[in-house]
PDB file of N, CA and C in Angstrom:
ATOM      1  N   UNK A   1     -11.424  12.194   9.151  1.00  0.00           N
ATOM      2  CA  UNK A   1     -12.474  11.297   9.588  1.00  0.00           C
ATOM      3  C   UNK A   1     -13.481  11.139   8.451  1.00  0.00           C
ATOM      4  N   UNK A   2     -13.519   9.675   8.435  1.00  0.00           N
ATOM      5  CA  UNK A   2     -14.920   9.648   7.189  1.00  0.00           C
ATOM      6  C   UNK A   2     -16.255  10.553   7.454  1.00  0.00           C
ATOM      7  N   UNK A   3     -16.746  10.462   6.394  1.00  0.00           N
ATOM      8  CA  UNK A   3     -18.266  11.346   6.694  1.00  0.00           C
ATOM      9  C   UNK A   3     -19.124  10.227   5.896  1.00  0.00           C
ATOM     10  N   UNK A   4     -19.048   8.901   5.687  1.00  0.00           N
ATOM     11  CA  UNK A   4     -20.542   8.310   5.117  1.00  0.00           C
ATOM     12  C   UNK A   4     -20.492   7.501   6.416  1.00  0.00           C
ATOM     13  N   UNK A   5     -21.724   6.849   5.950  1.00  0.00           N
ATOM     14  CA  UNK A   5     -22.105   6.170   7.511  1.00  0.00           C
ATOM     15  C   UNK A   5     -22.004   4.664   7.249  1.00  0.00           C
ATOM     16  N   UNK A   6     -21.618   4.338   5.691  1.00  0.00           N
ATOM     17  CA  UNK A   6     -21.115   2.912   5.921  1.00  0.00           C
ATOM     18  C   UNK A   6     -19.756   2.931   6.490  1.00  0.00           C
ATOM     19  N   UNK A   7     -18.822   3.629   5.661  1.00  0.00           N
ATOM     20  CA  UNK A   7     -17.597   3.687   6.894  1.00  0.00           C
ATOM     21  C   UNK A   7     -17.205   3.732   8.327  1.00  0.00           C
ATOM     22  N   UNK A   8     -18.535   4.709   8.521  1.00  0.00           N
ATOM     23  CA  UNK A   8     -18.227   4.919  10.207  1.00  0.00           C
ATOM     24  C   UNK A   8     -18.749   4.066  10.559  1.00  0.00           C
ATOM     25  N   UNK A   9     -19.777   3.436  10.130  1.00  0.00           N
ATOM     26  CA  UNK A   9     -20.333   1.910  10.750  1.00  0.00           C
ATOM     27  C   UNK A   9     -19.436   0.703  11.190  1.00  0.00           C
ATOM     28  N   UNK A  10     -18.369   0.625   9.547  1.00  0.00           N
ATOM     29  CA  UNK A  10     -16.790  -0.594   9.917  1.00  0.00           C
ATOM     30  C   UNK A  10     -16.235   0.064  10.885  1.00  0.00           C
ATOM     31  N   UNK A  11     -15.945   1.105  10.900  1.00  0.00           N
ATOM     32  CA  UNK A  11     -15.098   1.755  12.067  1.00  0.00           C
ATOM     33  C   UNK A  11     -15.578   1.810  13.229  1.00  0.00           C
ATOM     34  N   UNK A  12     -16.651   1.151  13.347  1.00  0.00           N
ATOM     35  CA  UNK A  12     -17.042   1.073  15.398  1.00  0.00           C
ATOM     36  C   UNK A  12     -17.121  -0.228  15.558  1.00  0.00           C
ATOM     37  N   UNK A  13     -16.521  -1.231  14.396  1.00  0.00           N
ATOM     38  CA  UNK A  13     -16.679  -2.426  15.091  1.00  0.00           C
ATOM     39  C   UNK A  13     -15.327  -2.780  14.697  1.00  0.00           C
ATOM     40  N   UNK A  14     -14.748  -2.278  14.630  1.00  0.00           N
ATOM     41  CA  UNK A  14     -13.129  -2.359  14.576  1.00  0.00           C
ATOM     42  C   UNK A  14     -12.177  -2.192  16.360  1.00  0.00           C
ATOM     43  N   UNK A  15     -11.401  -3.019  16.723  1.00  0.00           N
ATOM     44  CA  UNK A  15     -10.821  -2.672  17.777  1.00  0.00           C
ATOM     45  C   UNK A  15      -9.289  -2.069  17.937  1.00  0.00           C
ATOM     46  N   UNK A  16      -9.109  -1.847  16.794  1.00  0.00           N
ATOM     47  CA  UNK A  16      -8.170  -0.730  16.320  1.00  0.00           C
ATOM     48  C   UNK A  16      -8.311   0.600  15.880  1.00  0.00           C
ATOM     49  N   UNK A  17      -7.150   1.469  15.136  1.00  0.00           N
ATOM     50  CA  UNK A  17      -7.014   2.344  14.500  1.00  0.00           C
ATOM     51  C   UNK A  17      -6.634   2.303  13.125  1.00  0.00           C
ATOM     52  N   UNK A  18      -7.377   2.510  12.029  1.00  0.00           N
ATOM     53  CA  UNK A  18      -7.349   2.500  10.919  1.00  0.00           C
ATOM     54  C   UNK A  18      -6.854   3.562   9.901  1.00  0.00           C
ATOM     55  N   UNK A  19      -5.980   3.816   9.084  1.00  0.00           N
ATOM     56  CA  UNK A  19      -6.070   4.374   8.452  1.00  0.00           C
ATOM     57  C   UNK A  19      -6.156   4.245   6.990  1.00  0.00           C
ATOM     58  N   UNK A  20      -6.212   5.141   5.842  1.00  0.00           N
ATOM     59  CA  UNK A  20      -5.931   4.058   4.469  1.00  0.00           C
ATOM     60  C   UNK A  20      -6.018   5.452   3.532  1.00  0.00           C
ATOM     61  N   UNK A  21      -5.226   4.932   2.545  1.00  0.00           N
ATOM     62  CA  UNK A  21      -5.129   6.149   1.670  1.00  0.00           C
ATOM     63  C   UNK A  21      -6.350   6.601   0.433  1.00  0.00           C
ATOM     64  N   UNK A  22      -6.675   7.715  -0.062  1.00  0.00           N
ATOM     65  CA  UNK A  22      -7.456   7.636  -1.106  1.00  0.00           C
ATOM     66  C   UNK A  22      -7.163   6.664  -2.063  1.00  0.00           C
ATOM     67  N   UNK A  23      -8.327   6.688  -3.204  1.00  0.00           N
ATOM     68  CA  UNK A  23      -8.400   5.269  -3.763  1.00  0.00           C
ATOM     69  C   UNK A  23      -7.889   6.225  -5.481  1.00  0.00           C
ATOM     70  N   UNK A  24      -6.853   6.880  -5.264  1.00  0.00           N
ATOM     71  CA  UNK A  24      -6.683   7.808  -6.339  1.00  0.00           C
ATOM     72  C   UNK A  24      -5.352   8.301  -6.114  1.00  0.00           C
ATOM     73  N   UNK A  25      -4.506   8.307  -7.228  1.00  0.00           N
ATOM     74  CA  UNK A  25      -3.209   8.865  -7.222  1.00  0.00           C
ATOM     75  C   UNK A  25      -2.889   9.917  -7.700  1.00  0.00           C
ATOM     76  N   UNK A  26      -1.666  11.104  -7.759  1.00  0.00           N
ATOM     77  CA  UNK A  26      -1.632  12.193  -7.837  1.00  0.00           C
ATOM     78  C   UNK A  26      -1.949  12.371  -9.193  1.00  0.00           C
ATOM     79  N   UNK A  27      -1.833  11.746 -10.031  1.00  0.00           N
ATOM     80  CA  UNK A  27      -1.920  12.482 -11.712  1.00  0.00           C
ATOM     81  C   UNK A  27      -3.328  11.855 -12.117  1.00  0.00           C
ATOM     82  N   UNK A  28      -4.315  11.258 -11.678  1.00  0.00           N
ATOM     83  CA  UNK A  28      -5.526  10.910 -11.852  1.00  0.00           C
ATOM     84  C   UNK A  28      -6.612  11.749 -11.390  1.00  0.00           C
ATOM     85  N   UNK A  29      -7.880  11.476 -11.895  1.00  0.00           N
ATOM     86  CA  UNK A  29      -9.001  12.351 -11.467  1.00  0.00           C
ATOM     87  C   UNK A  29      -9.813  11.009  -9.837  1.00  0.00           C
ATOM     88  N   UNK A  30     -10.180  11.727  -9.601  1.00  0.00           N
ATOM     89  CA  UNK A  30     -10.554  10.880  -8.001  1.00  0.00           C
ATOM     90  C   UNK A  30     -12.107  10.246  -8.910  1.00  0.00           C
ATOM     91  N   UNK A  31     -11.777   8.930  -8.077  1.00  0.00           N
ATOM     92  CA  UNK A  31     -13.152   7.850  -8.580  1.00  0.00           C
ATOM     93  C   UNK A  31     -14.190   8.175  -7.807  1.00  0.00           C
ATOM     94  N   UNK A  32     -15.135   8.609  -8.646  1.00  0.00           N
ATOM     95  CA  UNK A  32     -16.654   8.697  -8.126  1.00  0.00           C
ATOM     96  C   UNK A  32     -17.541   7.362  -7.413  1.00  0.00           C
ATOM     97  N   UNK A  33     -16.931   6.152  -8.255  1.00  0.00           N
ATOM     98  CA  UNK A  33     -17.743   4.954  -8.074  1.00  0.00           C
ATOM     99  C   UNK A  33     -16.870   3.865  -7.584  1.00  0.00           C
ATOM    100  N   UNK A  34     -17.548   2.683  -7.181  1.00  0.00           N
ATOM    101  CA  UNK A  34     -16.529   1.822  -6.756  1.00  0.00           C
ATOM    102  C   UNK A  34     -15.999   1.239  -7.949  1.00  0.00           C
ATOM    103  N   UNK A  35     -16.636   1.357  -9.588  1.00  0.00           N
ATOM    104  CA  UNK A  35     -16.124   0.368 -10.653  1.00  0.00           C
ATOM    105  C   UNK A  35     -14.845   0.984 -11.179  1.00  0.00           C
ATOM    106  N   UNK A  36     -15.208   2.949 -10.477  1.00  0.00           N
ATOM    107  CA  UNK A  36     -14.137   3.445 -11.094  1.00  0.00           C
ATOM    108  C   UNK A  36     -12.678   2.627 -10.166  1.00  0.00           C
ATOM    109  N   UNK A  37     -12.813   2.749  -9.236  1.00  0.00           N
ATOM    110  CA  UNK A  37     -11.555   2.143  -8.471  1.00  0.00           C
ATOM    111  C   UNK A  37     -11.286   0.926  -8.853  1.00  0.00           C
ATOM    112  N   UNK A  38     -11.762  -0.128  -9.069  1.00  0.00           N
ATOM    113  CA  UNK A  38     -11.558  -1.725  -9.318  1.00  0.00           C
ATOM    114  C   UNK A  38     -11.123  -1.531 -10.759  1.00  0.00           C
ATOM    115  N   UNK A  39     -11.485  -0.915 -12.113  1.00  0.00           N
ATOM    116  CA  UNK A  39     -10.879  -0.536 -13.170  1.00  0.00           C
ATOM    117  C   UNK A  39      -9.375  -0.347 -13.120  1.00  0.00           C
ATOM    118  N   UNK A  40      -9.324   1.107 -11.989  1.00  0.00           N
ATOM    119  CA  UNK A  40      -7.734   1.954 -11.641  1.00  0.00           C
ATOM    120  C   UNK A  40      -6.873   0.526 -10.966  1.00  0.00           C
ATOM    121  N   UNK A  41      -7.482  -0.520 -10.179  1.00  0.00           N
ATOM    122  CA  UNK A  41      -5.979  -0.938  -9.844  1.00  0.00           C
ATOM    123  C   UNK A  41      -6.155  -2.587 -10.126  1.00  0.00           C
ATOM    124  N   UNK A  42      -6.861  -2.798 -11.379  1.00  0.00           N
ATOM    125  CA  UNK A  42      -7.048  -3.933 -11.868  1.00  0.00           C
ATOM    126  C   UNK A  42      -6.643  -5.083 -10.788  1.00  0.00           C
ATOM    127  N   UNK A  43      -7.442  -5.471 -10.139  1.00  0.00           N
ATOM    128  CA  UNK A  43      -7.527  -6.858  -9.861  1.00  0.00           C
ATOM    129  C   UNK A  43      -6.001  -6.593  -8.536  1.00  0.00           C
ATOM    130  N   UNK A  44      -5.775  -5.919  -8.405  1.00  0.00           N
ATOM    131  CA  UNK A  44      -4.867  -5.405  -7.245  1.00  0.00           C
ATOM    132  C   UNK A  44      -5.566  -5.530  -5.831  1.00  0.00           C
ATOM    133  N   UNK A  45      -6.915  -5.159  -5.496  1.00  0.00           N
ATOM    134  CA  UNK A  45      -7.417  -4.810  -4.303  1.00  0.00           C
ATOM    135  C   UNK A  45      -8.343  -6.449  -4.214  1.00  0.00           C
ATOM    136  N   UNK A  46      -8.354  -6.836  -2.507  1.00  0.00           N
ATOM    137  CA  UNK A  46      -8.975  -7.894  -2.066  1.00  0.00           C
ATOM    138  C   UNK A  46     -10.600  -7.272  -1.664  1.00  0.00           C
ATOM    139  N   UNK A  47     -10.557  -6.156  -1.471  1.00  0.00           N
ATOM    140  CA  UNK A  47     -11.890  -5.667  -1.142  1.00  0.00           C
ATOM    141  C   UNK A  47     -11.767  -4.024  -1.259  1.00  0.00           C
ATOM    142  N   UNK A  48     -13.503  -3.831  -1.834  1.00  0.00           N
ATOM    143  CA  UNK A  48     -13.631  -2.436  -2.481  1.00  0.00           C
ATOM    144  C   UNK A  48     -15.386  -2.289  -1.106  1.00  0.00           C
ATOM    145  N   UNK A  49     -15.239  -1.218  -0.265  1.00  0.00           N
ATOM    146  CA  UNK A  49     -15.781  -0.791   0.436  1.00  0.00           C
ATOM    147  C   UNK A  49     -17.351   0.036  -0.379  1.00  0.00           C
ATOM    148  N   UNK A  50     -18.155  -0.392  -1.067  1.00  0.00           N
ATOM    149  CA  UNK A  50     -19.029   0.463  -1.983  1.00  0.00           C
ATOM    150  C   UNK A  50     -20.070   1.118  -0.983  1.00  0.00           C
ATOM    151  N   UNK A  51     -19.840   2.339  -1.263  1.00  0.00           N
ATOM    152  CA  UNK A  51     -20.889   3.187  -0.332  1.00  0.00           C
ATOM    153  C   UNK A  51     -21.825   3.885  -1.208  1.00  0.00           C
ATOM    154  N   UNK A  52     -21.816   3.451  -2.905  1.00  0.00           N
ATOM    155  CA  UNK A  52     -22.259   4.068  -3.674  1.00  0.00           C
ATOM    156  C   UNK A  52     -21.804   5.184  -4.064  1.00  0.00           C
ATOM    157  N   UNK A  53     -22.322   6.369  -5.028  1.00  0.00           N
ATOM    158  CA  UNK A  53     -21.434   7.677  -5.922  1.00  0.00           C
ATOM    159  C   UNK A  53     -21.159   8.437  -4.631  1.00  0.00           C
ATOM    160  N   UNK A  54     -19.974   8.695  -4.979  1.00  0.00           N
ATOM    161  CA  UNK A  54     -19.106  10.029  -4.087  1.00  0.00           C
ATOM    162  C   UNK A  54     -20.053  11.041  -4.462  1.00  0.00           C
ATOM    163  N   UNK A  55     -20.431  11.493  -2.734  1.00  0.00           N
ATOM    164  CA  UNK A  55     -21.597  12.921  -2.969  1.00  0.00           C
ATOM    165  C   UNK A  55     -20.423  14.234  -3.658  1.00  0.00           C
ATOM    166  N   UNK A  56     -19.247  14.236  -2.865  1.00  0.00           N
ATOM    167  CA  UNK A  56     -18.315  15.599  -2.909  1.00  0.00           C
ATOM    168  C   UNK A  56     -18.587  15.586  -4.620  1.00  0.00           C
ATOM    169  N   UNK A  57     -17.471  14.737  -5.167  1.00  0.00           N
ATOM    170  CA  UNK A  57     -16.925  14.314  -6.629  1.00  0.00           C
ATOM    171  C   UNK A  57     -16.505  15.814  -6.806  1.00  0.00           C
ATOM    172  N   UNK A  58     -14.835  15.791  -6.027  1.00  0.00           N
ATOM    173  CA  UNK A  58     -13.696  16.615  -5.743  1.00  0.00           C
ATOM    174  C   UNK A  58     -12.474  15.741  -5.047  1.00  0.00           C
ATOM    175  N   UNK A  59     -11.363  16.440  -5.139  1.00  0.00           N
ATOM    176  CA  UNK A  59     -10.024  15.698  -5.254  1.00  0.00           C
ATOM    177  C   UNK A  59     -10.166  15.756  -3.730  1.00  0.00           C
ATOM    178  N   UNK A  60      -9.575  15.085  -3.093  1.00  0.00           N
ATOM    179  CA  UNK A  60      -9.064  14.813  -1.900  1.00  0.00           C
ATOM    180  C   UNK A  60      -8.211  16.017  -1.750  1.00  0.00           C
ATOM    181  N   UNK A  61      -8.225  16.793  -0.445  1.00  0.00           N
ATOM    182  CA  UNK A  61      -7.541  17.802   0.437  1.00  0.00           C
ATOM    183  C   UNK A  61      -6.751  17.249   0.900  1.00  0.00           C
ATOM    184  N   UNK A  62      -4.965  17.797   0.516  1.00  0.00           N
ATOM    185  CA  UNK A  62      -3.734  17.188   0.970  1.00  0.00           C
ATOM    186  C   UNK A  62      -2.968  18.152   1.482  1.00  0.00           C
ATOM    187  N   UNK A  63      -2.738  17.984   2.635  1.00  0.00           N
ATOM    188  CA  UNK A  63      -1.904  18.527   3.655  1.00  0.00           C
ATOM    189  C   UNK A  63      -1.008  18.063   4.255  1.00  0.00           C
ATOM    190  N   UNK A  64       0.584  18.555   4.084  1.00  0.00           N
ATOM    191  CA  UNK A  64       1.881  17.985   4.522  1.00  0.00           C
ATOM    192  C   UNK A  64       1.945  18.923   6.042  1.00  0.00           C
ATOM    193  N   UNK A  65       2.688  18.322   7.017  1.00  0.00           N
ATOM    194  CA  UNK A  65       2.918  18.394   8.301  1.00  0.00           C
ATOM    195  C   UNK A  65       4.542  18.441   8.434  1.00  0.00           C
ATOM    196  N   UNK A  66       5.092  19.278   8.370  1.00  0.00           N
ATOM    197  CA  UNK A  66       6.872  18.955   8.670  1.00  0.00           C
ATOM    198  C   UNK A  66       7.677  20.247   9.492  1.00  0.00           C
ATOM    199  N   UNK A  67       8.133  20.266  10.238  1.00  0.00           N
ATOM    200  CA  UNK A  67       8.691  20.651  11.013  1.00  0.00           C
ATOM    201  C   UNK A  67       7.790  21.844  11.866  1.00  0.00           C
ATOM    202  N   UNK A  68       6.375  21.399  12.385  1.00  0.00           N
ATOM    203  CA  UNK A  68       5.724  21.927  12.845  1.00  0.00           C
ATOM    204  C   UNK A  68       4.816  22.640  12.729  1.00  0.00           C
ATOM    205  N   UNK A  69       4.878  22.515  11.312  1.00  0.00           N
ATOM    206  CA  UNK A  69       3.972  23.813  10.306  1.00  0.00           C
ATOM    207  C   UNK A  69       3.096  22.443   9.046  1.00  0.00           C
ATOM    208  N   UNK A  70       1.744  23.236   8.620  1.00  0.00           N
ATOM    209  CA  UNK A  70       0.778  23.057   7.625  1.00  0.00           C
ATOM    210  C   UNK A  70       1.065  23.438   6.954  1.00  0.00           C
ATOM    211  N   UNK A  71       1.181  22.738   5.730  1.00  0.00           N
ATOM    212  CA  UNK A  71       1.040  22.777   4.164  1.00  0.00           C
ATOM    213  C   UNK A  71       0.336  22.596   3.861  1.00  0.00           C
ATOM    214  N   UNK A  72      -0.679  23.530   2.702  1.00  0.00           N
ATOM    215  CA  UNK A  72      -1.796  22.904   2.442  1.00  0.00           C
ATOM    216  C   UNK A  72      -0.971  22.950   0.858  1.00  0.00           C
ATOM    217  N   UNK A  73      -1.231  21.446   0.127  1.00  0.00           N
ATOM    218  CA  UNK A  73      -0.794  20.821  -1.216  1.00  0.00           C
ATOM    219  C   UNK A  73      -2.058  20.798  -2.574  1.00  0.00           C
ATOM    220  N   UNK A  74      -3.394  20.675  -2.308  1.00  0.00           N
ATOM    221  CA  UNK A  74      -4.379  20.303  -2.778  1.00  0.00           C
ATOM    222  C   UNK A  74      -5.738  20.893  -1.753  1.00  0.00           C
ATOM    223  N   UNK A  75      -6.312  21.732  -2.397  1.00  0.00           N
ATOM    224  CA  UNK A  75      -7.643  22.164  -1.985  1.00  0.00           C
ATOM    225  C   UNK A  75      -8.699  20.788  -2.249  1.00  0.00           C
ATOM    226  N   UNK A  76      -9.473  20.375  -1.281  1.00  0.00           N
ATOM    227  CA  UNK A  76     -10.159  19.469  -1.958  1.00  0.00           C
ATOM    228  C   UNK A  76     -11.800  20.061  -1.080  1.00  0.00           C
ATOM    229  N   UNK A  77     -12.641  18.989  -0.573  1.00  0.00           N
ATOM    230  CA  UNK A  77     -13.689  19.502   0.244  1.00  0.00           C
ATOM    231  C   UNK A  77     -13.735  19.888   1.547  1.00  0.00           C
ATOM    232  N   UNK A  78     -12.647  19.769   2.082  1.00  0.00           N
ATOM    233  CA  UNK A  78     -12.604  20.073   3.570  1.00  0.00           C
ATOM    234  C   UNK A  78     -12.903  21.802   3.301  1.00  0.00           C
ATOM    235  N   UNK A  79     -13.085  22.247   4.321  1.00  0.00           N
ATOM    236  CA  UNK A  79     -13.322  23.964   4.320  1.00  0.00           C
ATOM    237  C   UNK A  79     -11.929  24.500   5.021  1.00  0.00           C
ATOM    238  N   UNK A  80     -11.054  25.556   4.963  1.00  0.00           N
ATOM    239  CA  UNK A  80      -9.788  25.829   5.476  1.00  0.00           C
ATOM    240  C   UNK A  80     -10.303  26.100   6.911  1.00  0.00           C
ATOM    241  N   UNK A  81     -11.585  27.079   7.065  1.00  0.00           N
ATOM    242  CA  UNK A  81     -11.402  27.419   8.582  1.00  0.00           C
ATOM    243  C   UNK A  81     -11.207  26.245   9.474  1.00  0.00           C
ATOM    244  N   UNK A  82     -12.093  25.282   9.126  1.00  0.00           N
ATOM    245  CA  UNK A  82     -12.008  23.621   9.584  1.00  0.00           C
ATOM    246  C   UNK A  82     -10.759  23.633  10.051  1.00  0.00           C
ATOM    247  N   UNK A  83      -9.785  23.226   8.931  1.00  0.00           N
ATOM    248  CA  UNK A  83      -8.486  23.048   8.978  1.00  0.00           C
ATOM    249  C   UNK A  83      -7.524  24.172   9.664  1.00  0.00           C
ATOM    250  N   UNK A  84      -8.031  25.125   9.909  1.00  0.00           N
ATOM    251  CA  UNK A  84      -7.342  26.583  10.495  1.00  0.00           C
ATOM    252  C   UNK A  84      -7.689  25.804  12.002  1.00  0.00           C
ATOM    253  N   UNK A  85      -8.723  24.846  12.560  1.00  0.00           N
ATOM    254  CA  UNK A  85      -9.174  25.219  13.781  1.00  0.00           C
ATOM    255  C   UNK A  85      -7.777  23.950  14.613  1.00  0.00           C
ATOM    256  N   UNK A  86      -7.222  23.260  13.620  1.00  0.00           N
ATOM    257  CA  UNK A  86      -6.220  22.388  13.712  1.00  0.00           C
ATOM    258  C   UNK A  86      -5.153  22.813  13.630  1.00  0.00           C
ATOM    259  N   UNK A  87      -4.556  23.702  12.932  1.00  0.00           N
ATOM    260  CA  UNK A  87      -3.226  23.937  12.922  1.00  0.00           C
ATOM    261  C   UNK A  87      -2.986  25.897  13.420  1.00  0.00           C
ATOM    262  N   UNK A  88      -1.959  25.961  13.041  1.00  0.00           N
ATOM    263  CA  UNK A  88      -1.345  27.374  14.057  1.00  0.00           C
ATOM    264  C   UNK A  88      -1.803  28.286  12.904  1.00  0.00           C
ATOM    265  N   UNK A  89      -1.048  28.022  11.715  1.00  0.00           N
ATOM    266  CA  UNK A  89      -1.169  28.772  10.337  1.00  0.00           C
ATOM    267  C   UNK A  89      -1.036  28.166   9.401  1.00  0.00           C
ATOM    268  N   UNK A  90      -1.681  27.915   8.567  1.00  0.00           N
ATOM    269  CA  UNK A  90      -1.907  27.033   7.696  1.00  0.00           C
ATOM    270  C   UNK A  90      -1.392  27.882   5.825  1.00  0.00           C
ATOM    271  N   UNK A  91      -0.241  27.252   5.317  1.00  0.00           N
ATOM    272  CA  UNK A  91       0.650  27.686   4.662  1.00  0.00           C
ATOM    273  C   UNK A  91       0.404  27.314   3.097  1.00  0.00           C
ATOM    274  N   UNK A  92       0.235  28.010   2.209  1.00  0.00           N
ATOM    275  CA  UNK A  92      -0.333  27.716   1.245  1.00  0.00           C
ATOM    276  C   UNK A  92       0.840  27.434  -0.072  1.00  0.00           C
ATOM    277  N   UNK A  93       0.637  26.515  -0.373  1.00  0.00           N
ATOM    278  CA  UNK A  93       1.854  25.775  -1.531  1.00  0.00           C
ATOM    279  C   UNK A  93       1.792  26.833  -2.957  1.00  0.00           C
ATOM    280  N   UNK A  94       3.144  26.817  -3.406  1.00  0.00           N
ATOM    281  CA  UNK A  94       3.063  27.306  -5.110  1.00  0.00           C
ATOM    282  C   UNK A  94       2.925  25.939  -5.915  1.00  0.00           C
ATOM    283  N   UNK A  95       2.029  26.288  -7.010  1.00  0.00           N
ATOM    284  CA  UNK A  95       1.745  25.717  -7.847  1.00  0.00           C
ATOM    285  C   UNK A  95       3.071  24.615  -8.186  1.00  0.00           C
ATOM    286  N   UNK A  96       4.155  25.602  -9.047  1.00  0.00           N
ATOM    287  CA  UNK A  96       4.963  25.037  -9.775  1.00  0.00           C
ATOM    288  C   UNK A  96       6.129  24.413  -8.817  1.00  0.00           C
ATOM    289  N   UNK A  97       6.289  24.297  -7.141  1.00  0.00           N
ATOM    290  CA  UNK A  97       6.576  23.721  -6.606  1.00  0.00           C
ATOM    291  C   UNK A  97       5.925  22.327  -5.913  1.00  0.00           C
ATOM    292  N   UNK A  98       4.832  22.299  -6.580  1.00  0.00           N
ATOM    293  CA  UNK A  98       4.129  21.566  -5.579  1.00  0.00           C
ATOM    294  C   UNK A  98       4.631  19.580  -5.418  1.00  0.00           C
ATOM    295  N   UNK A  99       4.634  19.423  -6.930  1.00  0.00           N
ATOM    296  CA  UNK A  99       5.515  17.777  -6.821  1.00  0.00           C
ATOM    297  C   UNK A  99       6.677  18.086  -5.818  1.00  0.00           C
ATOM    298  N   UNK A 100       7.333  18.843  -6.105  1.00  0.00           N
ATOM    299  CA  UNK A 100       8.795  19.052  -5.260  1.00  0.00           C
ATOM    300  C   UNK A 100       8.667  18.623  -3.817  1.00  0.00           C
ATOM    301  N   UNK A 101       7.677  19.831  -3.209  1.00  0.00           N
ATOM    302  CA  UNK A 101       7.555  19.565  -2.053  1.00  0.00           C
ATOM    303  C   UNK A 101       6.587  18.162  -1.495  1.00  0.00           C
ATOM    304  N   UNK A 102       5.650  17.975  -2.253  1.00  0.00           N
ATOM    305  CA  UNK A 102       5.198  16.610  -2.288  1.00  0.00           C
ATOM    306  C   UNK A 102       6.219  15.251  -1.515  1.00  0.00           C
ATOM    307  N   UNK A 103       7.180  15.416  -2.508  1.00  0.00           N
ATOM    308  CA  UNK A 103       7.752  14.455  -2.085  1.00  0.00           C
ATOM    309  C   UNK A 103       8.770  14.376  -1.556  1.00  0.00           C
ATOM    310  N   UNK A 104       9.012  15.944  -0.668  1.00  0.00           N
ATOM    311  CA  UNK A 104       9.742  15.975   0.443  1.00  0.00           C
ATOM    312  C   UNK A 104       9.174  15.498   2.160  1.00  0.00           C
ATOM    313  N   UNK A 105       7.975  15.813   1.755  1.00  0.00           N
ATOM    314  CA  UNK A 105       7.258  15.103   2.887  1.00  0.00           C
ATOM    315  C   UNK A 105       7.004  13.670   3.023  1.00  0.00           C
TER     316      UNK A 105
END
């Protein structure tokens, strides 16, 4: 769930369910700003959501879900107990496996 309040603002006047991916791919550093994103996917995107500088300015927390069990892939700002209060046991990735399993999920 977002945490700024321009987001959650589009999201209550929406009559759907939204989702959308970070604005950052695995071998990049995550964009602080909106110029950083419009730079990363040149002239690719119809609209850039500016909420102004990312307070975190930390990678996005990635967690795979597969056969009933948590993976955690990427530490980012979420806190684990958070994430402990969601899943059963929450399973912590090796490094030098981690593309592997990436993209088994």
């Amino acid at each position: 769930m977002p945490n700024h309040l321009l987001t959650l603002e589009l999201l209550s006047h929406l009559s759907f369910s939204l989702a959308a991916p970070s604005a950052n791919s695995l071998i990049s550093i995550s964009p602080i700003k909106s110029e950083h994103v419009k730079n990363y996917f040149d002239g690719k995107l119809n609209f850039i959501l500016d909420g102004g500088i990312c307070e975190v300015r930390i990678e996005s927390t990635i967690i795979c879900f597969k056969d009933g069990k948590a993976m955690l892939y990427r530490r980012g700002s979420c806190d684990i107990s958070e994430i402990d209060k969601f899943t059963e046991k929450l399973i912590f990735s090796k490094k030098d496996k981690k593309k592997q399993k990436l993209q088994e999920c």
